[in-house]
Protein backbone atom coordinates (compact mmCIF):
# COMPACT_ATOMS: atom_id res chain seq x y z
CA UNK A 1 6.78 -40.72 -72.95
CA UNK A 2 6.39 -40.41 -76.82
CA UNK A 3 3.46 -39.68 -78.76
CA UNK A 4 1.67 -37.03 -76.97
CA UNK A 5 0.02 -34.17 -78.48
CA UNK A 6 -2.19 -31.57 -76.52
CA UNK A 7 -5.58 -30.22 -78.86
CA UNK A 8 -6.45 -26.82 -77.63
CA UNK A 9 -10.45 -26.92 -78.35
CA UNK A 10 -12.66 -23.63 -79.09
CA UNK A 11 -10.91 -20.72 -79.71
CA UNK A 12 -12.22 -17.39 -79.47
CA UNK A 13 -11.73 -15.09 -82.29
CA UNK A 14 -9.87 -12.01 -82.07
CA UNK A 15 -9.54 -9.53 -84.57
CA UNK A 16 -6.36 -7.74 -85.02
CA UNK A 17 -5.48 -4.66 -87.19
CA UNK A 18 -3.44 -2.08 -87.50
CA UNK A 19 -4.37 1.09 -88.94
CA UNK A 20 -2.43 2.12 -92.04
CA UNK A 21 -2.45 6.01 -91.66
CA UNK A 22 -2.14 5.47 -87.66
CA UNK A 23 1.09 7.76 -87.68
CA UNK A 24 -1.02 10.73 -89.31
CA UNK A 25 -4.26 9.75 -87.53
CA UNK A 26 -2.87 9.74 -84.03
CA UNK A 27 -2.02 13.05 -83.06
CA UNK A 28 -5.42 14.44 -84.66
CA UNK A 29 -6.85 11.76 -82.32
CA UNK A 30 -4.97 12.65 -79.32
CA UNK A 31 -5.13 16.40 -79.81
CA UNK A 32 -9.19 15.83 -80.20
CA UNK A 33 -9.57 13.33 -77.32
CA UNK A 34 -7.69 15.77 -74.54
CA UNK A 35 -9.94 18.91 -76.40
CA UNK A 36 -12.90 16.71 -75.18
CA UNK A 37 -11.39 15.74 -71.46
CA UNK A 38 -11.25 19.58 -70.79
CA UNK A 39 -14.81 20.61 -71.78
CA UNK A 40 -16.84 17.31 -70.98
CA UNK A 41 -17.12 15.49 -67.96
CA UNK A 42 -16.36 11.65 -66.94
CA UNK A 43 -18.07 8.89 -65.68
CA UNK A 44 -17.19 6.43 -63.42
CA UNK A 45 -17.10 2.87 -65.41
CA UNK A 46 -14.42 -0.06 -64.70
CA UNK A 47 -11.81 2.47 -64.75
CA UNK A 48 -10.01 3.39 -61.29
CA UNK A 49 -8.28 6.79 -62.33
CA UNK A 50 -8.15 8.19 -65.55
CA UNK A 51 -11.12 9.94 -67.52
CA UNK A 52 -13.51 7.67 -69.32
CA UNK A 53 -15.53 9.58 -71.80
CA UNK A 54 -19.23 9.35 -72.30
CA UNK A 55 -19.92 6.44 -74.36
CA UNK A 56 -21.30 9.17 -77.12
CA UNK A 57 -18.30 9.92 -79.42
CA UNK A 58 -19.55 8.13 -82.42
CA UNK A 59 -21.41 12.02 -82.91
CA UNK A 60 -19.27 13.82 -82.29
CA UNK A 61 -18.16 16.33 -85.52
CA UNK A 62 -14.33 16.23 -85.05
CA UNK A 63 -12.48 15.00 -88.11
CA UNK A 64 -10.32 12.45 -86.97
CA UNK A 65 -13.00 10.83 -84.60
CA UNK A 66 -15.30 10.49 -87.46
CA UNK A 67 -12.36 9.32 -89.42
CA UNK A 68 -11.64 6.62 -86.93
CA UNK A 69 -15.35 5.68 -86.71
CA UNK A 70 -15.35 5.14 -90.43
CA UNK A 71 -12.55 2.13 -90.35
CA UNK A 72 -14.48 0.01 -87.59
CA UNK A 73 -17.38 -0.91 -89.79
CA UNK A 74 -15.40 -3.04 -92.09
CA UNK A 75 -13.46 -4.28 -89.26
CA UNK A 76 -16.58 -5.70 -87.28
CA UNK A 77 -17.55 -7.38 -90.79
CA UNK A 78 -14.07 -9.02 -90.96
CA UNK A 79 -14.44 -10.07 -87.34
CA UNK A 80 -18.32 -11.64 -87.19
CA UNK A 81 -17.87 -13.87 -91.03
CA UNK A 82 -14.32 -15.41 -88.83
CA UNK A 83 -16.61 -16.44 -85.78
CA UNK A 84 -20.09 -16.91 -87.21
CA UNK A 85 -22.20 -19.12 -89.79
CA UNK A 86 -23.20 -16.36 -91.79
CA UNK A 87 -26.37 -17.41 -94.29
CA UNK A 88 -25.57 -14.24 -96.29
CA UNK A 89 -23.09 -11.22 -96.21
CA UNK A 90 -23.29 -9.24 -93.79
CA UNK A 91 -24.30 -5.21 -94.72
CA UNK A 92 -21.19 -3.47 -92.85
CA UNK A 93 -23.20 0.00 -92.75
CA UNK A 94 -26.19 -1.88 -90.22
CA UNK A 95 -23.39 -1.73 -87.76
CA UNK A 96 -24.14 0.67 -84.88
CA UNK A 97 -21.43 1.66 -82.01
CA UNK A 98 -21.06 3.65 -78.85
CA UNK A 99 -17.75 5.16 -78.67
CA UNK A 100 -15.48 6.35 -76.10
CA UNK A 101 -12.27 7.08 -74.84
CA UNK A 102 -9.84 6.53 -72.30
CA UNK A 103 -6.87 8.56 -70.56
CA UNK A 104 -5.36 7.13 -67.59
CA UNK A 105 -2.35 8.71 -66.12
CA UNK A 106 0.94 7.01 -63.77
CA UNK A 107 -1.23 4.34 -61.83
CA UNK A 108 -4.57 4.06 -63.23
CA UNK A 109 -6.00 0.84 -64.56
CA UNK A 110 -9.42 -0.83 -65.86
CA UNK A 111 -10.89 -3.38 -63.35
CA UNK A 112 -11.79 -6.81 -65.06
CA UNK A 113 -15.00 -6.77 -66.90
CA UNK A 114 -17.05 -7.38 -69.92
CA UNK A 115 -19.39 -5.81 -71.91
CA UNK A 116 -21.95 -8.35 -72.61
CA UNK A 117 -25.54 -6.64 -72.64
CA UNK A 118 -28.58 -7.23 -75.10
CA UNK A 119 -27.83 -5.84 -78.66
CA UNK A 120 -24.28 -5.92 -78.12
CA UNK A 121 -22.59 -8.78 -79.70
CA UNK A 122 -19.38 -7.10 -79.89
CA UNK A 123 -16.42 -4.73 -78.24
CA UNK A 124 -12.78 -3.23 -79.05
CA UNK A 125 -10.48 -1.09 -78.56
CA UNK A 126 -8.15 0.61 -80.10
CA UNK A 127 -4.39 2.07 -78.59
CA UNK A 128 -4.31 5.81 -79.68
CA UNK A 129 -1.21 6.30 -77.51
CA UNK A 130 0.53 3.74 -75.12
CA UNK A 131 2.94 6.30 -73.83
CA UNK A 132 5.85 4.22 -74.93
CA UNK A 133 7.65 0.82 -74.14
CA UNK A 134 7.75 -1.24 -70.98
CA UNK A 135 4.97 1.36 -69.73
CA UNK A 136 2.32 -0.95 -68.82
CA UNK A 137 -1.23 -0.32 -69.35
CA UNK A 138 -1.34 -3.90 -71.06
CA UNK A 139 -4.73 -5.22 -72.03
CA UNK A 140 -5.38 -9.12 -70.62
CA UNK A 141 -7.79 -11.22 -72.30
CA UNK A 142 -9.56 -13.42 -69.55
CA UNK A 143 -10.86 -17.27 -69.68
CA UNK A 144 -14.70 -17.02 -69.17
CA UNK A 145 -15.31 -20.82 -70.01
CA UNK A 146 -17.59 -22.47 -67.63
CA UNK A 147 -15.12 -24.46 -65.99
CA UNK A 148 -12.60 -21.99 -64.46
CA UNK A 149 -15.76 -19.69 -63.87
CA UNK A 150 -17.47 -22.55 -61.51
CA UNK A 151 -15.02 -24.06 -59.79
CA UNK A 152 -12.09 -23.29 -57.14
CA UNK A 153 -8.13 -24.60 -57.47
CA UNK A 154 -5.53 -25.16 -55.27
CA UNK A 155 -3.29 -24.29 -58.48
CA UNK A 156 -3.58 -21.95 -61.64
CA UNK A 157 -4.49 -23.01 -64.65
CA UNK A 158 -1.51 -22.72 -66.99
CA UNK A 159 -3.23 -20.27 -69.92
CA UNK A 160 -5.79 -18.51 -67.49
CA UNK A 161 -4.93 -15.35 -69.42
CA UNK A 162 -3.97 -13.70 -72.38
CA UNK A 163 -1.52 -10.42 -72.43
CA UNK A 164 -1.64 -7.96 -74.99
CA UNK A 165 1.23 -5.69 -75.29
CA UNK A 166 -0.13 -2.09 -76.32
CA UNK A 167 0.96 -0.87 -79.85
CA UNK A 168 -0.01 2.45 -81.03
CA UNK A 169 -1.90 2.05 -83.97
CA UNK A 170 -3.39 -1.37 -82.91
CA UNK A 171 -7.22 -2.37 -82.89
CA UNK A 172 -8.72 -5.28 -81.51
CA UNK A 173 -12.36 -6.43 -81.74
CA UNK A 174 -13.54 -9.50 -79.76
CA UNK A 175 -16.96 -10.92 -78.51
CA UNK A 176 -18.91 -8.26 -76.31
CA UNK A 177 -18.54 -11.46 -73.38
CA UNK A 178 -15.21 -11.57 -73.23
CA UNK A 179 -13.79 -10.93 -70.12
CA UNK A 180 -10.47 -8.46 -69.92
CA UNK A 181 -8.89 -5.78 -67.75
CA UNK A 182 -6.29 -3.03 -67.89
CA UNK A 183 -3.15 -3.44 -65.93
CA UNK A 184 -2.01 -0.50 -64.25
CA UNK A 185 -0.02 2.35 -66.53
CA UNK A 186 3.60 3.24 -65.31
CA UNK A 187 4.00 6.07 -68.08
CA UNK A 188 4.94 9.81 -68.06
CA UNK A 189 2.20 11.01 -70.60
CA UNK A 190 -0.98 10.63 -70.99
CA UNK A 191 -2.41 6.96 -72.48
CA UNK A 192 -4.88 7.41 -74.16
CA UNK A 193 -7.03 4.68 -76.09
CA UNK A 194 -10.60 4.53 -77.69
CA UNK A 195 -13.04 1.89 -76.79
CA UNK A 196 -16.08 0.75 -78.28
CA UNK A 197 -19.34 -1.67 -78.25
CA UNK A 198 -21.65 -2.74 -81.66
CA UNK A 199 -24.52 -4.51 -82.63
CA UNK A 200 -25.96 -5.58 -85.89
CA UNK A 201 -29.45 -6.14 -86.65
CA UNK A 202 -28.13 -9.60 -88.49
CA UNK A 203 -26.70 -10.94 -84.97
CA UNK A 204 -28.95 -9.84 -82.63
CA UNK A 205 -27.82 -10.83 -79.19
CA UNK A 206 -30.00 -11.20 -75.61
CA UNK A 207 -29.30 -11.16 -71.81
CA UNK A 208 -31.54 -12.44 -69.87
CA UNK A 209 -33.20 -9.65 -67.64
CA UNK A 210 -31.88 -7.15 -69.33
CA UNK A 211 -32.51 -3.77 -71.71
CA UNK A 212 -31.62 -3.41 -75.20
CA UNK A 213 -29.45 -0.66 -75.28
CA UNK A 214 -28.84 0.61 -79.10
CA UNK A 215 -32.13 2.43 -81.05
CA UNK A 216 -31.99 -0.25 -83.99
CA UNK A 217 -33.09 -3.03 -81.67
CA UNK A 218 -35.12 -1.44 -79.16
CA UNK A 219 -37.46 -0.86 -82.56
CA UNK A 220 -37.06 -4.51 -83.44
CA UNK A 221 -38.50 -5.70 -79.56
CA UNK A 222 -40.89 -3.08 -79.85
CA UNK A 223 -42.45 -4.57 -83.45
CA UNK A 224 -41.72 -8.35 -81.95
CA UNK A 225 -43.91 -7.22 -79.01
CA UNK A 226 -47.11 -5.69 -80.95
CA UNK A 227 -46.80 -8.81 -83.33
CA UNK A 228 -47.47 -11.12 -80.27
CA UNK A 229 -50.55 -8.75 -78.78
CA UNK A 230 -51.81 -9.42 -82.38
CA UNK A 231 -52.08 -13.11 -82.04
């Protein structure tokens, strides 16, 4: 048959970016990260294995993590004029973040989730060090539309997913409901990544039946809320 085209509708945006002084930033990350895994404890997220920090390391006074925190902010700004109608510029220093990070050893992996909650409108993560090639430990993007989420096939769909192939050096930010997971990690040293949510005053974001989690907003709800008992 001739003349047949297939439109792929709606993307979702993706930002990716590679950090220019990644090969000097690295090791100061890596050496920083496993200081932390020895003196602070875990907690039990999507991860199965591994030590997932607590979501806290945007405060913590270490060099390179407050380096690292220092290139997101421009990157979210990049990321929210590509997928939103933006009346004005966006400030990039409103951003707020949690931060963690992740090591996972031979066999651990990240169940499939997202981090959707009020305030946070989006997530990323960035690959501190994939432990090498052909390792696994890939991140896989997954197809929340409504349709595959509501309704059951006797076949795939042929783009269900999206694989990312871990780079070191590599950040990606994305919508906080995204859906992804971790596959599991077939390396000799520890991986170890850094994850993070954000939210900016100038894109709020709700759930329904649920708690704002960042200061900024929780203020904003609070002054919304008096405003109404005013009325």
């Amino acid at each position: 048959m001739q003349n047949l085209q297939t439109i792929s509708l709606f993307p979702t945006h993706i930002l990716q970016s590679t950090l220019q002084d990644a090969v000097t930033l690295n090791p100061e990350l890596v050496a920083e990260v496993l200081q932390l895994r020895v003196a602070r404890l875990g907690v039990n997220k999507t991860n199965v294995g591994g030590w997932h920090s607590p979501p806290d390391l945007q405060f913590v006074q270490l060099p390179a993590l407050q380096q690292f925190v220092s290139e997101i902010y421009t990157r979210l700004t990049a990321w929210a004029e590509q997928y939103f109608q933006l009346p004005t510029p966006l400030d990039p220093t409103l951003w707020q973040i949690e931060l963690w990070a992740n090591c996972n050893e031979r066999g651990h992996f990240n169940k499939a989730h997202d981090h959707f909650r009020s305030g946070i409108i989006a997530s990323g993560f960035y690959y501190v060090r994939c432990g090498g090639d052909d390792v696994g430990g890939e991140t896989v993007f997954l197809n929340q539309q409504s349709c595959p989420l509501n309704i059951s096939l006797n076949v795939p769909l042929r783009t269900p997913e999206y694989q990312v192939t871990p780079v070191d050096g590599t950040m990606y930010i994305f919508p906080s409901w995204l859906g992804h997971r971790v596959l599991p990690y077939r390396g000799d040293v520890t991986r170890i990544s850094l994850a993070f949510n954000a939210h900016h005053p100038a894109l709020n974001v709700f759930k329904h039946g649920d708690k704002p989690r960042f200061k900024m907003l929780k203020t904003l709800l609070g002054r919304a809320d008096f405003m109404k008992g005013r009325r």
